[in-house]
N, C-alpha and C. Protein backbone atom coordinates (compact mmCIF):
# COMPACT_ATOMS: atom_id res chain seq x y z
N UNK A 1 -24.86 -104.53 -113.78
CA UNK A 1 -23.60 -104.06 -114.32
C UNK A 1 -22.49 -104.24 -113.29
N UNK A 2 -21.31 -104.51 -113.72
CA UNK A 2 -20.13 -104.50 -113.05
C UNK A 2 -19.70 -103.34 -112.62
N UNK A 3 -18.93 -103.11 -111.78
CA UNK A 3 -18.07 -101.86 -111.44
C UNK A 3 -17.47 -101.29 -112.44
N UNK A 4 -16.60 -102.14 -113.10
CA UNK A 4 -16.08 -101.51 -114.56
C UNK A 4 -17.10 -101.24 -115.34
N UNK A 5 -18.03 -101.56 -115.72
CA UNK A 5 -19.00 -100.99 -116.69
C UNK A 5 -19.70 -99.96 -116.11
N UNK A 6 -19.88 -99.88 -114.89
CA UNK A 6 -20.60 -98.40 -114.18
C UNK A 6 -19.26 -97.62 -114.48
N UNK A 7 -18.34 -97.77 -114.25
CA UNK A 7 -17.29 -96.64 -114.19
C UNK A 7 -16.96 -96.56 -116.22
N UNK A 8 -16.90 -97.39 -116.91
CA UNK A 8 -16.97 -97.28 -118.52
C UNK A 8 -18.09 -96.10 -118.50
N UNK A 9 -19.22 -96.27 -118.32
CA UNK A 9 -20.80 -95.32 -118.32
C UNK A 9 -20.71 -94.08 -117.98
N UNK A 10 -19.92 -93.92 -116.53
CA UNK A 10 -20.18 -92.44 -116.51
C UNK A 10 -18.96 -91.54 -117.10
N UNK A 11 -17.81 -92.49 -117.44
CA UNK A 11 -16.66 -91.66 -118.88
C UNK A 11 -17.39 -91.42 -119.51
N UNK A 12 -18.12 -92.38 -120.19
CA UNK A 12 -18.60 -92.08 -121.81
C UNK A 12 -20.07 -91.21 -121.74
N UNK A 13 -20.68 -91.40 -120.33
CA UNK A 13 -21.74 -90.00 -120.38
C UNK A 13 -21.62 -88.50 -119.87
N UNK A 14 -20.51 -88.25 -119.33
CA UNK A 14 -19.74 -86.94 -118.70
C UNK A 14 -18.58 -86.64 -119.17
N UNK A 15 -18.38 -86.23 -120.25
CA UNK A 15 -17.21 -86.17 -121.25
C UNK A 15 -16.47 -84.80 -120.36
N UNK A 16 -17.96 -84.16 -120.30
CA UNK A 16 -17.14 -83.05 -120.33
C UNK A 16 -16.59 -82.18 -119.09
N UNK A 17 -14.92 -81.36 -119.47
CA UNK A 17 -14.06 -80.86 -118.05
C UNK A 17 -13.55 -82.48 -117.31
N UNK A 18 -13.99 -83.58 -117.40
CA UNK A 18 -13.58 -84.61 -116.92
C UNK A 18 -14.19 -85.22 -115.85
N UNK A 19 -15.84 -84.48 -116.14
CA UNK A 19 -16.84 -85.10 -115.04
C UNK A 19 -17.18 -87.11 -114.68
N UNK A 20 -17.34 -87.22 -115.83
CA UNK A 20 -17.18 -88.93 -115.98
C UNK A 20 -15.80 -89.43 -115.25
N UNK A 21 -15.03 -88.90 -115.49
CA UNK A 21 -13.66 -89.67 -114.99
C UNK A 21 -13.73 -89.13 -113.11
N UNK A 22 -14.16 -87.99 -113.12
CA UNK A 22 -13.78 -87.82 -111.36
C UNK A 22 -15.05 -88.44 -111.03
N UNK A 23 -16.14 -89.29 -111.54
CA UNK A 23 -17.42 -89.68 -110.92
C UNK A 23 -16.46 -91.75 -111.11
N UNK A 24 -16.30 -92.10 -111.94
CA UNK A 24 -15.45 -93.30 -112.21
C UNK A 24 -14.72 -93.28 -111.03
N UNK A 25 -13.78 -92.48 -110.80
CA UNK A 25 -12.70 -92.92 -109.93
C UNK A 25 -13.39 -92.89 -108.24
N UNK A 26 -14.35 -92.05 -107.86
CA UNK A 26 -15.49 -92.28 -106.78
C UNK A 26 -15.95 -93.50 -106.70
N UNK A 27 -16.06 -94.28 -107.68
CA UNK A 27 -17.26 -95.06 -107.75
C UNK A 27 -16.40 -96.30 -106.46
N UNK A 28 -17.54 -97.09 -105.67
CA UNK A 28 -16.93 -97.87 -104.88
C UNK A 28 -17.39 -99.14 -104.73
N UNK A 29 -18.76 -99.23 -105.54
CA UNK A 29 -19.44 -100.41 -106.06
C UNK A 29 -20.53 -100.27 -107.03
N UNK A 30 -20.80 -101.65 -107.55
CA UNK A 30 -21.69 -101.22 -109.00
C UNK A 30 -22.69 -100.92 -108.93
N UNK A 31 -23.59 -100.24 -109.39
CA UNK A 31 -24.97 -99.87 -109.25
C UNK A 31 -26.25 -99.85 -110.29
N UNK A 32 -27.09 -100.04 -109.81
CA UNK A 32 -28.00 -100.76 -110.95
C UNK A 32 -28.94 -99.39 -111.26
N UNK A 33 -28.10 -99.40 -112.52
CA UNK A 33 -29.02 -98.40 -113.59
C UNK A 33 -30.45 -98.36 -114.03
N UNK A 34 -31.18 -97.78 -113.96
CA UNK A 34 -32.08 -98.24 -114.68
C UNK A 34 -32.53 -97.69 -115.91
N UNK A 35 -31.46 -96.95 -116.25
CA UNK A 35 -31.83 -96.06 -117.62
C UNK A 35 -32.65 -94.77 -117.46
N UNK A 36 -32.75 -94.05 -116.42
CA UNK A 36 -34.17 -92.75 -116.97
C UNK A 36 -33.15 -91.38 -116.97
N UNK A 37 -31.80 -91.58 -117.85
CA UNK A 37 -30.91 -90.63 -118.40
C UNK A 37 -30.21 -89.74 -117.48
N UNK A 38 -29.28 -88.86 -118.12
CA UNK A 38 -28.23 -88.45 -116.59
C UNK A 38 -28.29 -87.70 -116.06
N UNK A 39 -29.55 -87.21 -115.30
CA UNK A 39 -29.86 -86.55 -113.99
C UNK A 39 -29.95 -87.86 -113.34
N UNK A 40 -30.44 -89.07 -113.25
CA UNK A 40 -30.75 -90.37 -112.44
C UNK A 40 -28.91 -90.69 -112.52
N UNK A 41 -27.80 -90.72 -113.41
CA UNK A 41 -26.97 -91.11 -113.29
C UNK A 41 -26.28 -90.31 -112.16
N UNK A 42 -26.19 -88.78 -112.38
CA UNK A 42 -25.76 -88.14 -110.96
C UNK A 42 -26.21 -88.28 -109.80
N UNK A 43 -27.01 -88.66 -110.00
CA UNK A 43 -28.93 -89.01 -108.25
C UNK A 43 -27.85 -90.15 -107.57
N UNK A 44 -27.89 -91.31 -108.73
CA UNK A 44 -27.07 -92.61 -107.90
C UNK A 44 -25.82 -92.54 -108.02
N UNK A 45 -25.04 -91.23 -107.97
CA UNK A 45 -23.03 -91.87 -108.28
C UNK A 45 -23.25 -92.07 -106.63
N UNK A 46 -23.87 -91.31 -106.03
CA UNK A 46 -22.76 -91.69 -104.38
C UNK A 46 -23.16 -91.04 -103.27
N UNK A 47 -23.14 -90.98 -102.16
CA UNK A 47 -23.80 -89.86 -101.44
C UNK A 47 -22.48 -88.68 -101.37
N UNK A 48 -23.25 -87.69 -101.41
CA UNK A 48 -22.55 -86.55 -102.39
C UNK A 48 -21.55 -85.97 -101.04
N UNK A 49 -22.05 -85.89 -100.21
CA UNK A 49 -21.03 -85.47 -99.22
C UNK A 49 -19.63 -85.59 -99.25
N UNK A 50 -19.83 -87.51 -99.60
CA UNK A 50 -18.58 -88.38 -99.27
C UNK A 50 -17.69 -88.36 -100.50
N UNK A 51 -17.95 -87.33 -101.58
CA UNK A 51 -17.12 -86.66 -102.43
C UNK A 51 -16.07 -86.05 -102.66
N UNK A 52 -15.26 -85.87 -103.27
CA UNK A 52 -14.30 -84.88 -102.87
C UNK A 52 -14.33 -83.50 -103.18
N UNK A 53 -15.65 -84.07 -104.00
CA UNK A 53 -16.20 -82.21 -104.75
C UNK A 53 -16.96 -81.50 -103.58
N UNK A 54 -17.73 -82.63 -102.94
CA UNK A 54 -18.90 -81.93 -102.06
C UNK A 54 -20.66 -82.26 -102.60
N UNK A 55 -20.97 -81.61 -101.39
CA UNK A 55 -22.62 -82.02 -101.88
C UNK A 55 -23.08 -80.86 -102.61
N UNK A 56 -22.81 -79.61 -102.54
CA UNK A 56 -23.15 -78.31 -103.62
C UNK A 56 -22.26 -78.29 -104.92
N UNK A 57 -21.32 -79.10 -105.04
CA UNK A 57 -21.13 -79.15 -106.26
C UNK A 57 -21.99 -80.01 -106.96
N UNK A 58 -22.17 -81.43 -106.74
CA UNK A 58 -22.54 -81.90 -107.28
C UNK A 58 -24.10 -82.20 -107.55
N UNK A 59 -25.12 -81.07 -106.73
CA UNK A 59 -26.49 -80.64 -106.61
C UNK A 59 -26.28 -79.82 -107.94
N UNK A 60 -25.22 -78.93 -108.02
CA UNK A 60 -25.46 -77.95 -109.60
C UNK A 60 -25.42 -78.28 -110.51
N UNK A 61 -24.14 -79.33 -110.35
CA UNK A 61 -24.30 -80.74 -111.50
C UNK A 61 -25.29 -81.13 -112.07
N UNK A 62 -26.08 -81.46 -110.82
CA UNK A 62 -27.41 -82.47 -110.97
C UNK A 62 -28.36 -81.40 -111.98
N UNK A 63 -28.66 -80.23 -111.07
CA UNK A 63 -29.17 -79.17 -111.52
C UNK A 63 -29.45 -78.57 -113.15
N UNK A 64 -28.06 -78.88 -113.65
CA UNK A 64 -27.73 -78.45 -115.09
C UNK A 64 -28.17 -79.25 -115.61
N UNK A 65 -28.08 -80.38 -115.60
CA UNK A 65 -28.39 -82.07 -116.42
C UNK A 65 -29.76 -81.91 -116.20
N UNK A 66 -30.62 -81.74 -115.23
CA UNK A 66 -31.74 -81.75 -114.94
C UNK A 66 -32.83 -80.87 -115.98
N UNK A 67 -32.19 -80.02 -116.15
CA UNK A 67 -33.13 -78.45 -116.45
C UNK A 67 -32.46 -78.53 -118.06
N UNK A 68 -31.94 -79.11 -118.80
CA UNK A 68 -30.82 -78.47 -119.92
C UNK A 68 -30.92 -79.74 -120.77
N UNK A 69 -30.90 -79.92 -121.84
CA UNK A 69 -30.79 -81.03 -123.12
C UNK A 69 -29.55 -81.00 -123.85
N UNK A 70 -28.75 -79.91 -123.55
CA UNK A 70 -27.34 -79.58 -124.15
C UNK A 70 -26.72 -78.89 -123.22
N UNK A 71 -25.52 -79.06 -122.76
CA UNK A 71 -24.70 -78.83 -121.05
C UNK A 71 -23.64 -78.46 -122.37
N UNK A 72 -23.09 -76.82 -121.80
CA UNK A 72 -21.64 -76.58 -122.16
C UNK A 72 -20.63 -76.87 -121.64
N UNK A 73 -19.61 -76.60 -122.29
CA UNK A 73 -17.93 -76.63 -121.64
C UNK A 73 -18.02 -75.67 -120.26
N UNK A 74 -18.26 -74.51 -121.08
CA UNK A 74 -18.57 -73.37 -120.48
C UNK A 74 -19.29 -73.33 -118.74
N UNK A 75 -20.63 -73.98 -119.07
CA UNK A 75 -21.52 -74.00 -117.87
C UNK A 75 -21.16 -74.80 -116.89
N UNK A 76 -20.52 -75.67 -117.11
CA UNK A 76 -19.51 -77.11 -116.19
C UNK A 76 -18.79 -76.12 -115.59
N UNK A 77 -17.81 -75.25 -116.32
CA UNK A 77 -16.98 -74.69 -115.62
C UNK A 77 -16.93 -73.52 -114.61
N UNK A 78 -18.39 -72.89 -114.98
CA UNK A 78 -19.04 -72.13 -114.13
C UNK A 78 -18.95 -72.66 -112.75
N UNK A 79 -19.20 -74.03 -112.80
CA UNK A 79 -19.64 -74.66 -111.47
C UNK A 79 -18.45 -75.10 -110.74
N UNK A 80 -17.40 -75.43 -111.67
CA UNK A 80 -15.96 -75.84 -110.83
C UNK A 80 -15.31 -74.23 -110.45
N UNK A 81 -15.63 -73.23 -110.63
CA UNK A 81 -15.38 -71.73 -110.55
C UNK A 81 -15.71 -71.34 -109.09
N UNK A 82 -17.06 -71.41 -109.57
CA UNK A 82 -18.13 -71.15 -108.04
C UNK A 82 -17.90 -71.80 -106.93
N UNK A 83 -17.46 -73.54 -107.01
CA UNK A 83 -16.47 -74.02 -106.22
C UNK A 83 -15.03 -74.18 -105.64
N UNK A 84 -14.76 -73.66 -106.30
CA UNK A 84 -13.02 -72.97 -106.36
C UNK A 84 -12.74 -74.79 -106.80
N UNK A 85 -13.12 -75.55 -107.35
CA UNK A 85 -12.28 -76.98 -107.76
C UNK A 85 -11.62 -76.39 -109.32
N UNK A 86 -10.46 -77.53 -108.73
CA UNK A 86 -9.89 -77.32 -110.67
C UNK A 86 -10.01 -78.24 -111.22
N UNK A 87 -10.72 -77.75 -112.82
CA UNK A 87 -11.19 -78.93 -113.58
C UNK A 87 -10.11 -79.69 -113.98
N UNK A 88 -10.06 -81.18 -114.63
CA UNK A 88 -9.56 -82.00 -115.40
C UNK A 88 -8.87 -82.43 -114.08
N UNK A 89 -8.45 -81.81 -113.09
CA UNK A 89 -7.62 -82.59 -112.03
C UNK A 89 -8.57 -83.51 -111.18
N UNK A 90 -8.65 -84.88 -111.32
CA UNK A 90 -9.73 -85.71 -110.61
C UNK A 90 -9.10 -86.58 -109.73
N UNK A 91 -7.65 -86.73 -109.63
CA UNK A 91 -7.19 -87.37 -108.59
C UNK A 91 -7.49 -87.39 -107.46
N UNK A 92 -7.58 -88.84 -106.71
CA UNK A 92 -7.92 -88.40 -105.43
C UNK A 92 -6.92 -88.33 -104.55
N UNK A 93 -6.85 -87.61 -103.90
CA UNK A 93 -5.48 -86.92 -102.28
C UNK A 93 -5.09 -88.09 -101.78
């Protein structure tokens, strides 16, 4: 996959609070999917440090997707809470 199609993928699989779009705009080269659904898509966005969320945000991330077959609005936002981040704002500084 191309860069644009990794960054198309994780819009259209992280709809929600605007997780796909702040994992897109991270992205810094393409990466080869292999399909085993989106706990593996959060595993490979990036090394989590070099985030702007951090590596404990995006472990709870992982966490929720991991353990859950249906992720709320709600439970996303739990996690941008607990991190003091504000959702939908994904720009980077």
């Amino acid at each position: 996959m191309t860069l644009e199609e990794n960054k198309a993928l994780y819009e259209v699989s992280f709809p929600i609070c605007g997780l796909g779009n702040r994992m897109s705009e991270q992205l810094e080269r393409p990466l080869s999917y292999s399909g085993y659904g989106l706990p593996s898509l959060i595993f490979m966005f990036k090394l989590w440090y070099k985030t702007n969320e951090g590596c404990g945000f995006w472990t709870s991330i992982y966490d929720l997707y991991l353990n859950n077959h249906t992720i709320s609005e709600e439970q996303i936002m739990k996690v941008f809470i607990e991190y003091n981040i504000v959702p939908f704002s994904f720009s980077r500084a």
